[in-house]
C-alpha atoms as a PDB file:
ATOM      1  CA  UNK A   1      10.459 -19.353   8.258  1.00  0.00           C
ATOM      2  CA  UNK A   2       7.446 -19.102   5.794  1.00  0.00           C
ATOM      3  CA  UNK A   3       7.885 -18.225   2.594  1.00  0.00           C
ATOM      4  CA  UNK A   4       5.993 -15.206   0.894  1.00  0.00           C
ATOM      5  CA  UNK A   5       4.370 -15.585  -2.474  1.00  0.00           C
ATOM      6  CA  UNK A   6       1.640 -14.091  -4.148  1.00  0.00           C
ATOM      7  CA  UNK A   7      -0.246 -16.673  -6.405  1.00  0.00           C
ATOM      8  CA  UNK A   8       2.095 -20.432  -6.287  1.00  0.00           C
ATOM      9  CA  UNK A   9       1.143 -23.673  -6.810  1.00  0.00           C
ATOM     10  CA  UNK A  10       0.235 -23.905  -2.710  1.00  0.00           C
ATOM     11  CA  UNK A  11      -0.484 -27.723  -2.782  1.00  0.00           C
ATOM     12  CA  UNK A  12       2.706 -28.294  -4.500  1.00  0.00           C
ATOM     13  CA  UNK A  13       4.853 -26.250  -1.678  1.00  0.00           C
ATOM     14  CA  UNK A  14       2.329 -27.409   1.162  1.00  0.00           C
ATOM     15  CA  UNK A  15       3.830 -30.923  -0.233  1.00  0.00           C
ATOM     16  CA  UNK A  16       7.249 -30.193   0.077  1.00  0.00           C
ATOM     17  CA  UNK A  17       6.493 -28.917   3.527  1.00  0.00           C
ATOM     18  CA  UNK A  18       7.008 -25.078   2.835  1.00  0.00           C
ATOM     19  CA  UNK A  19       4.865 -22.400   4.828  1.00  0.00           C
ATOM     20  CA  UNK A  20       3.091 -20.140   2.597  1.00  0.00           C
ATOM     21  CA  UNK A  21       2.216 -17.107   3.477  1.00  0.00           C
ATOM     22  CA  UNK A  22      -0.079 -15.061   0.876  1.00  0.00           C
ATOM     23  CA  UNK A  23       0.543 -11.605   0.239  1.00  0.00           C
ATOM     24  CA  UNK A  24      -2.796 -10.841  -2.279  1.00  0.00           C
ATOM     25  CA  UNK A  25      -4.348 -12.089  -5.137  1.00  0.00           C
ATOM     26  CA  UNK A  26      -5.062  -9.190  -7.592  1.00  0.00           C
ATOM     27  CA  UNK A  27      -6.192  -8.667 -10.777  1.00  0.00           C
ATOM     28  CA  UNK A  28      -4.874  -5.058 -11.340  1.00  0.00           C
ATOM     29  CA  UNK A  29      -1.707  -4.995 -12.985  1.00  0.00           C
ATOM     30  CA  UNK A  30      -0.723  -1.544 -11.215  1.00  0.00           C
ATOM     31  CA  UNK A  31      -0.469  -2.814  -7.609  1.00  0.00           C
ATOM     32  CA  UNK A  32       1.996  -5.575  -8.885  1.00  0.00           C
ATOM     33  CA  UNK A  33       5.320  -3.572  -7.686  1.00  0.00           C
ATOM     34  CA  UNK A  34       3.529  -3.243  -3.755  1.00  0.00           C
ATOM     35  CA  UNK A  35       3.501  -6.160  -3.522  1.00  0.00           C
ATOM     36  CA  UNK A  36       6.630  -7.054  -5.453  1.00  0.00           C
ATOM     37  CA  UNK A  37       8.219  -4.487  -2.688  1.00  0.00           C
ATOM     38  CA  UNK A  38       6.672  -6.097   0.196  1.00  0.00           C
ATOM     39  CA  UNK A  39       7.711  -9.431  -0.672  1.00  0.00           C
ATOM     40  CA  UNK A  40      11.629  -8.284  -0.818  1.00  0.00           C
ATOM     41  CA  UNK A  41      11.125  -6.439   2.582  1.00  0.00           C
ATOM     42  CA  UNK A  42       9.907  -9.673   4.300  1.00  0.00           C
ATOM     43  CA  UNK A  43      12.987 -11.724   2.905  1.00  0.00           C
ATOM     44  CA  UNK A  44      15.520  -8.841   3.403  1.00  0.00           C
ATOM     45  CA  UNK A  45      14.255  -8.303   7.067  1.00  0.00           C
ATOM     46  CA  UNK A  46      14.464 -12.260   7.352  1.00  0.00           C
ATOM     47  CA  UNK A  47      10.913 -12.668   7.765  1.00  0.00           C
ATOM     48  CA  UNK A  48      10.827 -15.119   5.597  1.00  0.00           C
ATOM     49  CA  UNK A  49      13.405 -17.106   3.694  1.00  0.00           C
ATOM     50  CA  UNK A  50      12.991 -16.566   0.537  1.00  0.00           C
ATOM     51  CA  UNK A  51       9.670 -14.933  -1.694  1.00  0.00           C
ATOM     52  CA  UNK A  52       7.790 -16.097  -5.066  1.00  0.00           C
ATOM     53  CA  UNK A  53       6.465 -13.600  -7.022  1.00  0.00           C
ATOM     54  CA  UNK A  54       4.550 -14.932  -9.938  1.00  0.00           C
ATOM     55  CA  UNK A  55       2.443 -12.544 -12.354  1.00  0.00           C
ATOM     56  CA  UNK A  56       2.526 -12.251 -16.479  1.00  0.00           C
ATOM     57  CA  UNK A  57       6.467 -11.534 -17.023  1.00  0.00           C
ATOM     58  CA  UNK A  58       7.748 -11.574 -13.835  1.00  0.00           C
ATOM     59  CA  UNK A  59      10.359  -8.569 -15.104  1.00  0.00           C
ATOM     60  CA  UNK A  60       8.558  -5.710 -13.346  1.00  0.00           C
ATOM     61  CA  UNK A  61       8.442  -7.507 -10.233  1.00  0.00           C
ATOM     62  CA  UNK A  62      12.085  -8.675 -10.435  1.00  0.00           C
ATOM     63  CA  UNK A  63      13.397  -5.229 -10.805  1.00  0.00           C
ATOM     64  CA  UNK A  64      10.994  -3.613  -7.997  1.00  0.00           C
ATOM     65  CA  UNK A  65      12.403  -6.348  -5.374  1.00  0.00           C
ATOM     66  CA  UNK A  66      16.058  -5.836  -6.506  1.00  0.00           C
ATOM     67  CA  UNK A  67      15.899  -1.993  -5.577  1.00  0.00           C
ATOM     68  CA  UNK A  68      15.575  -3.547  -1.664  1.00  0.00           C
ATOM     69  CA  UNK A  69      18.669  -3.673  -0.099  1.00  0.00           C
ATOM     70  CA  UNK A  70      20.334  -7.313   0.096  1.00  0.00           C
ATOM     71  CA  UNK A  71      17.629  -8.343  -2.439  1.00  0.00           C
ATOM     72  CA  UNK A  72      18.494 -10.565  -5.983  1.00  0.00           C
ATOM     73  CA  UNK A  73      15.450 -11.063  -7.463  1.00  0.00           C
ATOM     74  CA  UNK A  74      15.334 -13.279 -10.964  1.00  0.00           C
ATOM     75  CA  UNK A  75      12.707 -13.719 -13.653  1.00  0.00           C
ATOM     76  CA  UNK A  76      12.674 -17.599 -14.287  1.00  0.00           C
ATOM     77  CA  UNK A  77      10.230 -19.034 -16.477  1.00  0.00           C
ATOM     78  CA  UNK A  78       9.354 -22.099 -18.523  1.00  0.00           C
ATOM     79  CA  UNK A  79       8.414 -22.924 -22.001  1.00  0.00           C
ATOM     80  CA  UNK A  80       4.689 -24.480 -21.854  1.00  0.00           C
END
């Protein structure tokens, strides 16, 4: 199944033969959780496997998708 994700690294997952399937690309901050929401819905429904959500903190998004049922969302991150 593909794999839902808003802004990855899509050579990098096209690479390691993963399906992406956008969700949007935005640059307002307040539509963050819709698509947060979305995301989980997709997985939860088994749409998809599993769902990237990348944006500044990632903790906003992680706690929208976790209020879908069957949902565990994380915030991982690295130091740069």
């Amino acid at each position: 199944m593909p794999v839902s994700a808003k802004r990855p690294d899509q050579a990098a997952l096209a690479t390691a033969g993963i399906d992406v399937r956008m969700k949007a690309l935005v640059s307002r901050v307040s539509g963050l959780p819709d698509y947060a929401r979305a995301v989980a819905h997709e997985v939860s429904e088994q749409r998809a496997d599993f769902g990237i959500l990348v944006c500044g903190s990632g903790i906003g998004m992680a706690i929208t998708a976790n209020k879908v049922d069957g949902i565990r969302a994380a915030n991982v991150s690295t130091g740069i």
